[in-house]
Protein backbone atom coordinates (compact mmCIF):
# COMPACT_ATOMS: atom_id res chain seq x y z
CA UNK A 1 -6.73 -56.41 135.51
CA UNK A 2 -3.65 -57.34 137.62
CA UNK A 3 -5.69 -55.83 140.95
CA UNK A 4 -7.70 -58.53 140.63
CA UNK A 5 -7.40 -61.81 143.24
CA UNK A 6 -8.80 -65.22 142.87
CA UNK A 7 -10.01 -66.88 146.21
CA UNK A 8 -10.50 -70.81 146.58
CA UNK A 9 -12.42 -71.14 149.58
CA UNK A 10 -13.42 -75.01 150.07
CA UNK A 11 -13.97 -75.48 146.58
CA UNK A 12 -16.04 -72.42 145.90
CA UNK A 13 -14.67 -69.39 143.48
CA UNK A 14 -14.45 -65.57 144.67
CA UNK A 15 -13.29 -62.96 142.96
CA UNK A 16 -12.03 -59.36 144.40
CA UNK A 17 -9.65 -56.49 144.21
CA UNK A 18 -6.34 -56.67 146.18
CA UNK A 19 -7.39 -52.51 146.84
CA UNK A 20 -10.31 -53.89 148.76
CA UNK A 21 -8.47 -56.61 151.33
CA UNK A 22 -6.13 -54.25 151.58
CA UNK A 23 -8.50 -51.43 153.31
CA UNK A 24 -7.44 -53.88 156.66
CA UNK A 25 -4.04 -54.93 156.03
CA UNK A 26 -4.30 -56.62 159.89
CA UNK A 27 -6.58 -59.42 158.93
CA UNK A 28 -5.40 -62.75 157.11
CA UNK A 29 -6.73 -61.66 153.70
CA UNK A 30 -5.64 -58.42 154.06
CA UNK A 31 -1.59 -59.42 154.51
CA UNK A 32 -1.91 -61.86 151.74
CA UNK A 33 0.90 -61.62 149.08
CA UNK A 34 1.94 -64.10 146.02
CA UNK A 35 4.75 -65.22 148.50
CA UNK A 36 1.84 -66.14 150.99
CA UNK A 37 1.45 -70.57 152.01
CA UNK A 38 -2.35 -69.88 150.48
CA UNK A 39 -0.83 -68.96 147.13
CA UNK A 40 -1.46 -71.70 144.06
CA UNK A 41 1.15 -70.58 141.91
CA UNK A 42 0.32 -72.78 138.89
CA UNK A 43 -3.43 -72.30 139.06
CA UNK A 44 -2.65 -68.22 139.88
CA UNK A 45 -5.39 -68.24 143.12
CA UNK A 46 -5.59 -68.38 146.71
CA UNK A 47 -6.71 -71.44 148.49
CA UNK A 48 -8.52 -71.87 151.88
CA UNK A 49 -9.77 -74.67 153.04
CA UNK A 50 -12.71 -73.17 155.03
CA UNK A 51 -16.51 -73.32 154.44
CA UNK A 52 -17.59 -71.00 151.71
CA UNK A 53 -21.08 -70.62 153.31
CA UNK A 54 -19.66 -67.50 155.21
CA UNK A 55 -17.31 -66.11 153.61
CA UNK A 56 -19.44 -64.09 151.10
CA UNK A 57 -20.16 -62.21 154.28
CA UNK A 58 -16.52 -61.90 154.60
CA UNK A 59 -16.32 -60.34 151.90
CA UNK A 60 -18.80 -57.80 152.42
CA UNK A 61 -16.83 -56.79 155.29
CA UNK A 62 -14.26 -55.49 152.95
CA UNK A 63 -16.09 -53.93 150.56
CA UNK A 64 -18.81 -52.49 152.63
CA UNK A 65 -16.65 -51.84 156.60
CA UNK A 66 -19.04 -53.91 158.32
CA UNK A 67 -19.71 -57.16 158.62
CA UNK A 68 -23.91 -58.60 158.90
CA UNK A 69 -24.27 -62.25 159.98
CA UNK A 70 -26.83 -64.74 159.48
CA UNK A 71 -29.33 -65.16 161.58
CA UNK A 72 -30.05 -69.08 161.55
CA UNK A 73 -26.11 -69.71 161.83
CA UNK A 74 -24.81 -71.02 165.08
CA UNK A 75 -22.58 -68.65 167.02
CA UNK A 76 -20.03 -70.89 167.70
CA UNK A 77 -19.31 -71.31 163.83
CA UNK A 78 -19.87 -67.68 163.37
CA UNK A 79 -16.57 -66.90 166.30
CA UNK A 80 -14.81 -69.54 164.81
CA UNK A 81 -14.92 -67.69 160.81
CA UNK A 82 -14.13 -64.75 162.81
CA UNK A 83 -11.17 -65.50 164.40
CA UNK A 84 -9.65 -67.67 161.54
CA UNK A 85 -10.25 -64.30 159.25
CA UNK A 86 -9.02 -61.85 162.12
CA UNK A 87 -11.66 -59.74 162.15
CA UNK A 88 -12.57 -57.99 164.92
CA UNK A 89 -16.01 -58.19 166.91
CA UNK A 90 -16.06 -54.50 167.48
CA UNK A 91 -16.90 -54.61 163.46
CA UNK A 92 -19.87 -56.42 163.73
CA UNK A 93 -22.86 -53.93 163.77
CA UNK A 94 -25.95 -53.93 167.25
CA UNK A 95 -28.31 -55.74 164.95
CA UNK A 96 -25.76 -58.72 164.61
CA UNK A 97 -23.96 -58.65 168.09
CA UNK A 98 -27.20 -59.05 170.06
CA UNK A 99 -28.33 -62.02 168.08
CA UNK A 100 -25.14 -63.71 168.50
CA UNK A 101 -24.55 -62.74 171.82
CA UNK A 102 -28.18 -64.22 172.35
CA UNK A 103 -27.21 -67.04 170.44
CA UNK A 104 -24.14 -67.47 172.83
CA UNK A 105 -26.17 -67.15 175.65
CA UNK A 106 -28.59 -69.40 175.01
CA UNK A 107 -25.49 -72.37 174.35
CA UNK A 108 -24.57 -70.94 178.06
CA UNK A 109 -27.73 -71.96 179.46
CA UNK A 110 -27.57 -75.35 178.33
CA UNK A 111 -24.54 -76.32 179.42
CA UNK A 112 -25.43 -74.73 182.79
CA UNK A 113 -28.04 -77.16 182.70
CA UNK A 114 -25.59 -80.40 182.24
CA UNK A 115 -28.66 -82.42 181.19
CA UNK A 116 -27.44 -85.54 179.75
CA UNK A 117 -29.23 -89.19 179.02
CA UNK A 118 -26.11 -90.99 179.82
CA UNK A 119 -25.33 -92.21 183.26
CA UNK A 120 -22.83 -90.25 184.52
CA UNK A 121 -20.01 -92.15 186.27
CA UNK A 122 -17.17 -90.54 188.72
CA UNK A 123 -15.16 -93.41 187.97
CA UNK A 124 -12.39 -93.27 185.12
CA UNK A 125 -10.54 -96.44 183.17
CA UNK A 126 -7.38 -96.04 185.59
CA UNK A 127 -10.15 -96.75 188.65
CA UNK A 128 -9.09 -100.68 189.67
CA UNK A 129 -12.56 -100.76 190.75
CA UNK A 130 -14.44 -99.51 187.88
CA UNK A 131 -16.46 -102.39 186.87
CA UNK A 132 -16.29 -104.28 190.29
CA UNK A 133 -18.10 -103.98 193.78
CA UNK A 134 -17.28 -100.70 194.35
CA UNK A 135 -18.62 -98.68 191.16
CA UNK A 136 -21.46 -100.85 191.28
CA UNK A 137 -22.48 -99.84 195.25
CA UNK A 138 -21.57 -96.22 194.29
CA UNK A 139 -24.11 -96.33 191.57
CA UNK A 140 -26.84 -97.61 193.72
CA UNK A 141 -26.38 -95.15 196.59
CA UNK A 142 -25.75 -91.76 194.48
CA UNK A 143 -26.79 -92.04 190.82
CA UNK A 144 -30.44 -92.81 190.84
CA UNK A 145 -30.20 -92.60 187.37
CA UNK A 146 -28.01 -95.60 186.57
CA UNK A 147 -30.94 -98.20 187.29
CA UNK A 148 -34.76 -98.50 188.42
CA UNK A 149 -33.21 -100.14 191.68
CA UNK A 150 -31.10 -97.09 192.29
CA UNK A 151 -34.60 -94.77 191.72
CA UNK A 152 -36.64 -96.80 194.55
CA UNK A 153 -33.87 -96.43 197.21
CA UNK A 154 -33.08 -92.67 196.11
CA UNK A 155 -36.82 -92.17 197.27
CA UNK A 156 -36.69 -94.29 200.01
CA UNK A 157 -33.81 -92.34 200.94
CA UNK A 158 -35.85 -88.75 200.56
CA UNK A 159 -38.93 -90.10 202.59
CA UNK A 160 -36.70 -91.24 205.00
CA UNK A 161 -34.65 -87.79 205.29
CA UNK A 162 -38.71 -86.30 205.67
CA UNK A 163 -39.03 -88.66 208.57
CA UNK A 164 -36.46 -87.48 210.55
CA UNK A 165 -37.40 -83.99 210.25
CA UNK A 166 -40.90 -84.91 211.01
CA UNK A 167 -39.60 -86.48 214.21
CA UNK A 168 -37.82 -83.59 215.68
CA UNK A 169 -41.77 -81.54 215.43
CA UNK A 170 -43.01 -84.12 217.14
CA UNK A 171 -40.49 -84.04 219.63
CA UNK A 172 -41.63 -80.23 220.66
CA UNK A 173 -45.40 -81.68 220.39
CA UNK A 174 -46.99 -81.75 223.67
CA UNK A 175 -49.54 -84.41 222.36
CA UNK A 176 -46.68 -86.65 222.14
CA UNK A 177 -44.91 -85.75 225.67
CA UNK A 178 -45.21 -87.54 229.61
CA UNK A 179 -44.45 -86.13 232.80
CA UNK A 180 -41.08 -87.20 234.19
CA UNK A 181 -41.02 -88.63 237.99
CA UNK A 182 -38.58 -86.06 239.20
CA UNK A 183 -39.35 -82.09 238.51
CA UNK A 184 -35.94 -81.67 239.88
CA UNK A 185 -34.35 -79.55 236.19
CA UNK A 186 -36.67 -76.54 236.66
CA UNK A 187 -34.67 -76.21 240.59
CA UNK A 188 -31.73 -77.10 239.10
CA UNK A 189 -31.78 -74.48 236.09
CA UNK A 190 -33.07 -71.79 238.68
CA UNK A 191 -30.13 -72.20 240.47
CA UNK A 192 -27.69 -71.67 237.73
CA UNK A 193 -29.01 -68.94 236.43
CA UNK A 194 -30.69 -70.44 232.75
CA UNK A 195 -34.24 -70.13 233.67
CA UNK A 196 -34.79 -67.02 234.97
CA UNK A 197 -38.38 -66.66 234.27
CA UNK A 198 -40.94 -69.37 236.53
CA UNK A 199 -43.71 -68.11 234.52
CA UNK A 200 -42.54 -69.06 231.42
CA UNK A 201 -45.08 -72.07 230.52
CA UNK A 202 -42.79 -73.32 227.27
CA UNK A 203 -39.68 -73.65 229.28
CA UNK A 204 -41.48 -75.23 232.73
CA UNK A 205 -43.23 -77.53 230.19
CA UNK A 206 -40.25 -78.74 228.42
CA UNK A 207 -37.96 -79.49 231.57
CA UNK A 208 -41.02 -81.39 233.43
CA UNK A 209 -41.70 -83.70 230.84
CA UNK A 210 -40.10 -85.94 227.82
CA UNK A 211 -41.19 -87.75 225.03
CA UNK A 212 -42.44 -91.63 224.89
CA UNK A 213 -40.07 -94.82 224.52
CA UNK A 214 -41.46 -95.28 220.71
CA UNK A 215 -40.04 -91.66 219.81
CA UNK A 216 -36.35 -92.82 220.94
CA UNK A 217 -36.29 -96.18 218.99
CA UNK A 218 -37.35 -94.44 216.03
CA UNK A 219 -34.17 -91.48 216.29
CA UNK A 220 -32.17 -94.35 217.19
CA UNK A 221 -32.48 -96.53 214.26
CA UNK A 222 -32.59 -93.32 212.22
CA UNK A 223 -29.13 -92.67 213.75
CA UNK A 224 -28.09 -96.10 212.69
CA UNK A 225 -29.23 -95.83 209.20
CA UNK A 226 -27.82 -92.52 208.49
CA UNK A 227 -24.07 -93.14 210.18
CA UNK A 228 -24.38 -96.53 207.71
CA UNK A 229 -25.50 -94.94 204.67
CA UNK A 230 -22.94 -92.42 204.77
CA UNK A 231 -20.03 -94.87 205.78
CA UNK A 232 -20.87 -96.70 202.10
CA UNK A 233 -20.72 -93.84 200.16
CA UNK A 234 -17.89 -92.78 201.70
CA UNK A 235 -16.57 -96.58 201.53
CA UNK A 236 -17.37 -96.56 197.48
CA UNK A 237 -16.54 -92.63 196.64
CA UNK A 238 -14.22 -92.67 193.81
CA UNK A 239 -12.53 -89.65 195.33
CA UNK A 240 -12.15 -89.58 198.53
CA UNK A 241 -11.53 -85.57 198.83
CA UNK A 242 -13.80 -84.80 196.52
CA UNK A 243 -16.36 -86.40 198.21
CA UNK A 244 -15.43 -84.69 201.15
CA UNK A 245 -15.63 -81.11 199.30
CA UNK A 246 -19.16 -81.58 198.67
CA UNK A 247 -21.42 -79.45 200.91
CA UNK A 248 -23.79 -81.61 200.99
CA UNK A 249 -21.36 -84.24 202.53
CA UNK A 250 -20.02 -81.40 204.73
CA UNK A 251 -23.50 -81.32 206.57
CA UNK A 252 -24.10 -84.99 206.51
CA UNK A 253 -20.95 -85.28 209.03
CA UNK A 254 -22.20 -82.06 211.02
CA UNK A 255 -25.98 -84.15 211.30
CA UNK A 256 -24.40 -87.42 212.32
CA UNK A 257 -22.16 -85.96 215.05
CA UNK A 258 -25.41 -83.84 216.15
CA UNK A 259 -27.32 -87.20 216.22
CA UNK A 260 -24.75 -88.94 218.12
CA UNK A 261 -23.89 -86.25 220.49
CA UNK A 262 -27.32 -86.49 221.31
CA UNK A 263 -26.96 -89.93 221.95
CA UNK A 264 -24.49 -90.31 224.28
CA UNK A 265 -26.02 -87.40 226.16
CA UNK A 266 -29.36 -89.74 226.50
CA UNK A 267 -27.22 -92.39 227.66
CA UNK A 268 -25.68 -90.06 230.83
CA UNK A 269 -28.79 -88.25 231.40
CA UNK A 270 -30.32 -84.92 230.72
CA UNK A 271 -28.97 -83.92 234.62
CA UNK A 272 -25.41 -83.40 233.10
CA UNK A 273 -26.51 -80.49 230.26
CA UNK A 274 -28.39 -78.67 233.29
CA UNK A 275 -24.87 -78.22 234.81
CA UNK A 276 -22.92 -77.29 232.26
CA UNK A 277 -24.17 -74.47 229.98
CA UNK A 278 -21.96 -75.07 226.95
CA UNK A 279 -22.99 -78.42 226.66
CA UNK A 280 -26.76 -77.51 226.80
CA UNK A 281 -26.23 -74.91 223.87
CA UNK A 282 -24.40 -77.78 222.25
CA UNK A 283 -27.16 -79.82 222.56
CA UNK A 284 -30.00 -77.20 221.47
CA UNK A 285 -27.92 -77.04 218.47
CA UNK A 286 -27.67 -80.50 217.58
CA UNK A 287 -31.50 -80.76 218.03
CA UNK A 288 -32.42 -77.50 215.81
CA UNK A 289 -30.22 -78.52 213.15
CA UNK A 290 -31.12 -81.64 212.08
CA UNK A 291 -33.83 -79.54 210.23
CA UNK A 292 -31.09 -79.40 207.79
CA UNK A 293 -31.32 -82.50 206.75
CA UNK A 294 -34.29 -81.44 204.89
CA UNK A 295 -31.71 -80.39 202.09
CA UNK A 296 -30.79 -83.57 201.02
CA UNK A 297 -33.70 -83.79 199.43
CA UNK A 298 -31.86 -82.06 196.78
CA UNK A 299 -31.08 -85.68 195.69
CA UNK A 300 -34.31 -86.00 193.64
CA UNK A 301 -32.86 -83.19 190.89
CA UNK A 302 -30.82 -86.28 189.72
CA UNK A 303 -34.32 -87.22 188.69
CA UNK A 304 -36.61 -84.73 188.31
CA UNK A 305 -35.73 -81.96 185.71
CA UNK A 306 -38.49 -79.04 187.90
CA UNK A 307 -36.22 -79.38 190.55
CA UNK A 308 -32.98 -79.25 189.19
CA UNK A 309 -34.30 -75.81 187.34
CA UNK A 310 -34.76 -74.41 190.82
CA UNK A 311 -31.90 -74.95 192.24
CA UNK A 312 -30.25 -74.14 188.56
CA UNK A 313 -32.27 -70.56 188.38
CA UNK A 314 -31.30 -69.78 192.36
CA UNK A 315 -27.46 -70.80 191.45
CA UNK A 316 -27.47 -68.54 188.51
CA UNK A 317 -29.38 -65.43 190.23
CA UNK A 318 -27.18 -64.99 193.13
CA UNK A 319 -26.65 -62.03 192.41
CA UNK A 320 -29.52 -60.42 192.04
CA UNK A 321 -30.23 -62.31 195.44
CA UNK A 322 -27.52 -60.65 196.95
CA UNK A 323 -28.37 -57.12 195.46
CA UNK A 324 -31.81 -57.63 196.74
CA UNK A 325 -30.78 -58.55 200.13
CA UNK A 326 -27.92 -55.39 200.38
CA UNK A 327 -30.84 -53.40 199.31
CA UNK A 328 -33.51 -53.77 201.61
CA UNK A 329 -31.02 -54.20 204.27
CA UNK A 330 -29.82 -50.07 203.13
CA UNK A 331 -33.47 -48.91 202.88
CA UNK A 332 -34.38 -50.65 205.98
CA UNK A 333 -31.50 -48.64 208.27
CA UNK A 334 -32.68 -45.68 206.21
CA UNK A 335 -36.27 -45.75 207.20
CA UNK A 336 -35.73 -46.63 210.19
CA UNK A 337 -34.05 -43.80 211.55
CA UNK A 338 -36.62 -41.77 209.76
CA UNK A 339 -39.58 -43.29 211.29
CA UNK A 340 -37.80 -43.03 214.68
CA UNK A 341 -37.47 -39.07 214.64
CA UNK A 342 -40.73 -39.11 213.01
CA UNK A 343 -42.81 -40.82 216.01
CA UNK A 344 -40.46 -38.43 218.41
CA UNK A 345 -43.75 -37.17 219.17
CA UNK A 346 -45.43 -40.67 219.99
CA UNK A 347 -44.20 -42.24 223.32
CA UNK A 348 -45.41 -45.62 222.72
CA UNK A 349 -43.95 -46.30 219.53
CA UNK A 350 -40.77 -47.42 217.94
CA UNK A 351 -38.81 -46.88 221.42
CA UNK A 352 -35.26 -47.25 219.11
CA UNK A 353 -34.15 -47.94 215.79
CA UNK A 354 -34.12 -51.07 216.03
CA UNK A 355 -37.59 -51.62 216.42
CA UNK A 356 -37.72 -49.63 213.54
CA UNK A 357 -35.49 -51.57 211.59
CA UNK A 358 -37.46 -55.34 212.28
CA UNK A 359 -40.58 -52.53 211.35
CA UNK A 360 -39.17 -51.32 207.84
CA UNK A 361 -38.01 -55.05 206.75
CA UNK A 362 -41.87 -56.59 207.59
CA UNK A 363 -43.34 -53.52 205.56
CA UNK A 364 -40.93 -53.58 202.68
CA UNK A 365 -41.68 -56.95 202.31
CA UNK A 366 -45.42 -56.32 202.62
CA UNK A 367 -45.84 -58.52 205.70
CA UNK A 368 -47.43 -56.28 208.11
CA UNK A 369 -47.39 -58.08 211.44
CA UNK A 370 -49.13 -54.66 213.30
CA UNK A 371 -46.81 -55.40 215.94
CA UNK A 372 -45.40 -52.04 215.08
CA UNK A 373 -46.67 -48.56 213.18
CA UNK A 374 -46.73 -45.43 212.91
CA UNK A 375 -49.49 -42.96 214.57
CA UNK A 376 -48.84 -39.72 213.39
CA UNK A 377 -49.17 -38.22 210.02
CA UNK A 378 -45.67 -37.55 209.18
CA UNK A 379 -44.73 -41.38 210.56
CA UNK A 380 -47.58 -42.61 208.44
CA UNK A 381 -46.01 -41.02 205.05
CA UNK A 382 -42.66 -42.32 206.01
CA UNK A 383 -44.59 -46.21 206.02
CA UNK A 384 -46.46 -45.10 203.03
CA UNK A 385 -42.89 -44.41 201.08
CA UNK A 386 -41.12 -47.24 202.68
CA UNK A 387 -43.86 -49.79 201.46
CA UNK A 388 -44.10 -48.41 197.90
CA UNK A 389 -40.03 -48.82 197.74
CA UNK A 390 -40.37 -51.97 199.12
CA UNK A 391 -42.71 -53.38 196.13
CA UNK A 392 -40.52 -51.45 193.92
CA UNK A 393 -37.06 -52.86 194.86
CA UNK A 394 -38.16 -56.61 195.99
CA UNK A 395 -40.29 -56.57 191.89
CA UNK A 396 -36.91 -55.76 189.98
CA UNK A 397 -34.58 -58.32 191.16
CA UNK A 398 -37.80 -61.22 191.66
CA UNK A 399 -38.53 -60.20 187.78
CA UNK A 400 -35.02 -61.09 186.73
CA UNK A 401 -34.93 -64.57 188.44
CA UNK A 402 -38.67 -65.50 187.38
CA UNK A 403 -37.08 -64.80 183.35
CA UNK A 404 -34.02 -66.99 184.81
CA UNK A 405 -36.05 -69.73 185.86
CA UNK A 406 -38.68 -69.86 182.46
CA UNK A 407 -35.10 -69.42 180.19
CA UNK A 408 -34.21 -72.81 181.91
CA UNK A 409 -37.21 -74.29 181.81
CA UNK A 410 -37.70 -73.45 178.04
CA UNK A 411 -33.98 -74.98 177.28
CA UNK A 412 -35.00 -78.01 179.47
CA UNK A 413 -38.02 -78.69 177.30
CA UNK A 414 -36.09 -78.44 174.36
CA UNK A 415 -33.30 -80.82 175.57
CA UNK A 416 -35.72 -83.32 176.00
CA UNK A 417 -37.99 -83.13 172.87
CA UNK A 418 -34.53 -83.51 170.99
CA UNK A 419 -33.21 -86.64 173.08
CA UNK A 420 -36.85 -88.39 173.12
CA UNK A 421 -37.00 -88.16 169.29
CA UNK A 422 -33.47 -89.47 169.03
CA UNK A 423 -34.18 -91.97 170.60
CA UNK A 424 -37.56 -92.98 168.82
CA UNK A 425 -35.37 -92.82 166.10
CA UNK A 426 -32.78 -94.90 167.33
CA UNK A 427 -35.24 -97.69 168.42
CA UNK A 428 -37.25 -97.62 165.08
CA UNK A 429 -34.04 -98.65 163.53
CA UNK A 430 -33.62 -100.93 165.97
CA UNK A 431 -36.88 -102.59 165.22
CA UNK A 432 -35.83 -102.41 161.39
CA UNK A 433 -32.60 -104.44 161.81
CA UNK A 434 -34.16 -106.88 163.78
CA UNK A 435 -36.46 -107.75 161.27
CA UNK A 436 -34.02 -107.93 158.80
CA UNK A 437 -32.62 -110.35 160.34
CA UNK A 438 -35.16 -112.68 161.87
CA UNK A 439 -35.00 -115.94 159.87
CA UNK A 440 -37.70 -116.85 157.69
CA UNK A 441 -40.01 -119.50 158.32
């Protein structure tokens, strides 16, 4: 039968019609011809040099106009044999695309992940300073992974970082504050206008007293250590602007100026903030955000895989962070102007929409403070609807980032069952060569 065509593919023999690669004359089997580069001429057949483990399905494309894949094949293999054959993916049936869509997503997660057992290193062979000083101090201070040395201080570093936060509560303590001599701020911020209120016990408090000696050595030398420790990574950064890019690195320079702004304001006196009002608001700043800081503790997801899912599953779900967020902020302007014209009736509650607003958002979210509700019947079906949408809307999106978070989690595991049995692997070999070669006695 002249129709028929002989196909070579990696050593294995298939045999078909030229009537049935012809049904899609765009794909590579479909345009071939005796003039074609696969052609054999002396041995009559076409050659590929493919793997023949796929193409049978291939084939079955032609004869049957869609194409089923195997299950336990990898998808990357799978796109690969599709492209090289031309054939499309709209061809490849729901029961196949979800698997290796699945598939796909699933090699997406891991590499999302970037879990690796080697050290990483920022430095490249062109770096002057890869093996020296340099790569060797940049290890220490920012890859806890690249030695046990690197771990302790990486912690050290993190209890540290707790410290400081700890030390700004105690700084609003008033276990932990003295009277001043003089009571001359609460005059002084009368007469300009930033304490308006004498009975206000928290502010009076606050400008009559300050905290012990002890509590300014400690910030002190915690200024000291910080400004140093981020000098030397700065100092032994590879990349100069890319260390500067990093957010992270971003807020360490905010913290330090806040620290030493703070400083240099000890060292002139409080009396100067109380007469100038941006510099007081400049330093109320510096003091609230050194809470802040508390995010370098992000540092320990270098070493702990829990905590590099986190911030892994909230990188991945900001979206349905966002769409959460843009939703109750909709439904909480909606119900708020509802349970405004609702109470119209009730003159002690929910005075604007506003109120109502701050109201909706706390019941959404299944809060409740009591600080505000309804009183009459109609006002009390508006809270009724606006707390069953709440647990509605806030359950869809949390849903989606809980599956996030146990997809990552499940990959993780998997990572690392694989690399800890290569590497019993690798060190029972190990173990074998050496006593090979141990000399006999």
């Amino acid at each position: 039968m002249d129709n028929l065509m002989t196909l070579n593919v990696g050593g294995t023999t298939f045999l078909t019609s030229m009537s049935t690669l012809k049904k899609y004359p765009e794909t590579r089997l479909g345009r071939l011809t005796t003039s074609s580069q696969e052609y054999v001429v002396d041995k009559h057949l076409y050659f590929f040099d493919r793997s023949p483990d796929l193409f049978g399905r291939i084939l079955d494309f032609y004869r049957n106009d869609e194409i089923h894949l195997p299950a336990n094949c990898c998808s990357q293999l799978i796109q690969k044999e599709l492209d090289y054959w031309e054939i499309p993916y709209s061809d490849i049936p729901e029961c196949c695309r979800s698997a290796i869509l699945k598939k796909g997503t699933d090699l997406k997660t891991v590499q999302k992940l970037k879990i690796s057992t080697e050290i990483p290193s920022a430095f490249d062979g062109n770096n002057k300073c890869a093996n020296g000083i340099q790569r060797k101090i940049w290890l220490f201070v920012d890859e806890p992974l690249s030695s046990t040395p690197a771990k302790c201080y990486n912690f050290v570093y993190c209890l540290i970082v707790i410290l400081s936060v700890f030390m700004e509560l105690l700084f609003t303590s008033p276990d932990f504050r003295i009277p001043v001599e003089s009571t001359n701020n609460v005059t002084l911020m009368q007469n300009i206008g930033l304490l308006r209120d004498m009975n206000n016990p928290k502010a009076v408090f606050f400008l009559t007293t300050e905290v012990e000696l002890w509590w300014y050595i400690v910030d002190d030398c915690l200024l000291v250590f910080f400004t140093l420790e981020f000098c030397t990574r700065f100092a032994a950064s590879p990349s100069k602007i890319t260390f500067l890019k990093n957010w992270l690195n971003i807020l360490d320079v905010v913290l330090n100026v806040s620290m030493w702004f703070r400083f240099v304001v000890r060292q002139f006196g409080f009396t100067i903030l109380l007469k100038n009002r941006t510099l007081l608001a400049i330093n109320q700043f510096c003091f609230a955000s050194i809470s802040f800081r508390m995010f370098r503790i992000t540092r320990l997801s270098k070493q702990f895989d829990g905590l590099k899912i986190l911030l892994t599953t909230i990188r991945e779900s900001i979206k349905e962070l966002v769409l959460l967020f843009l939703t109750i902020l909709m439904l909480a302007v909606f119900f708020a102007n509802i349970i405004f014209f609702a109470e119209m009736s009730e003159s002690t509650t929910f005075p604007s929409s506003f109120e109502g607003v701050w109201w909706s958002v706390i019941t959404m979210t299944t809060v409740g403070y009591g600080d505000h509700y309804p009183k009459s019947v109609l006002g009390k079906c508006v809270g009724a609807c606006c707390a069953v949408c709440g647990v509605i809307i806030i359950a869809m999106p949390i849903a989606i980032i809980a599956t996030n978070f146990n997809t990552f989690y499940s990959r993780m595991q998997d990572i690392r069952n694989f690399e800890n049995r290569v590497k019993k692997i690798n060190r029972e070999k190990l173990s074998i060569r050496n006593n090979s070669i141990k000399p006999q006695s």
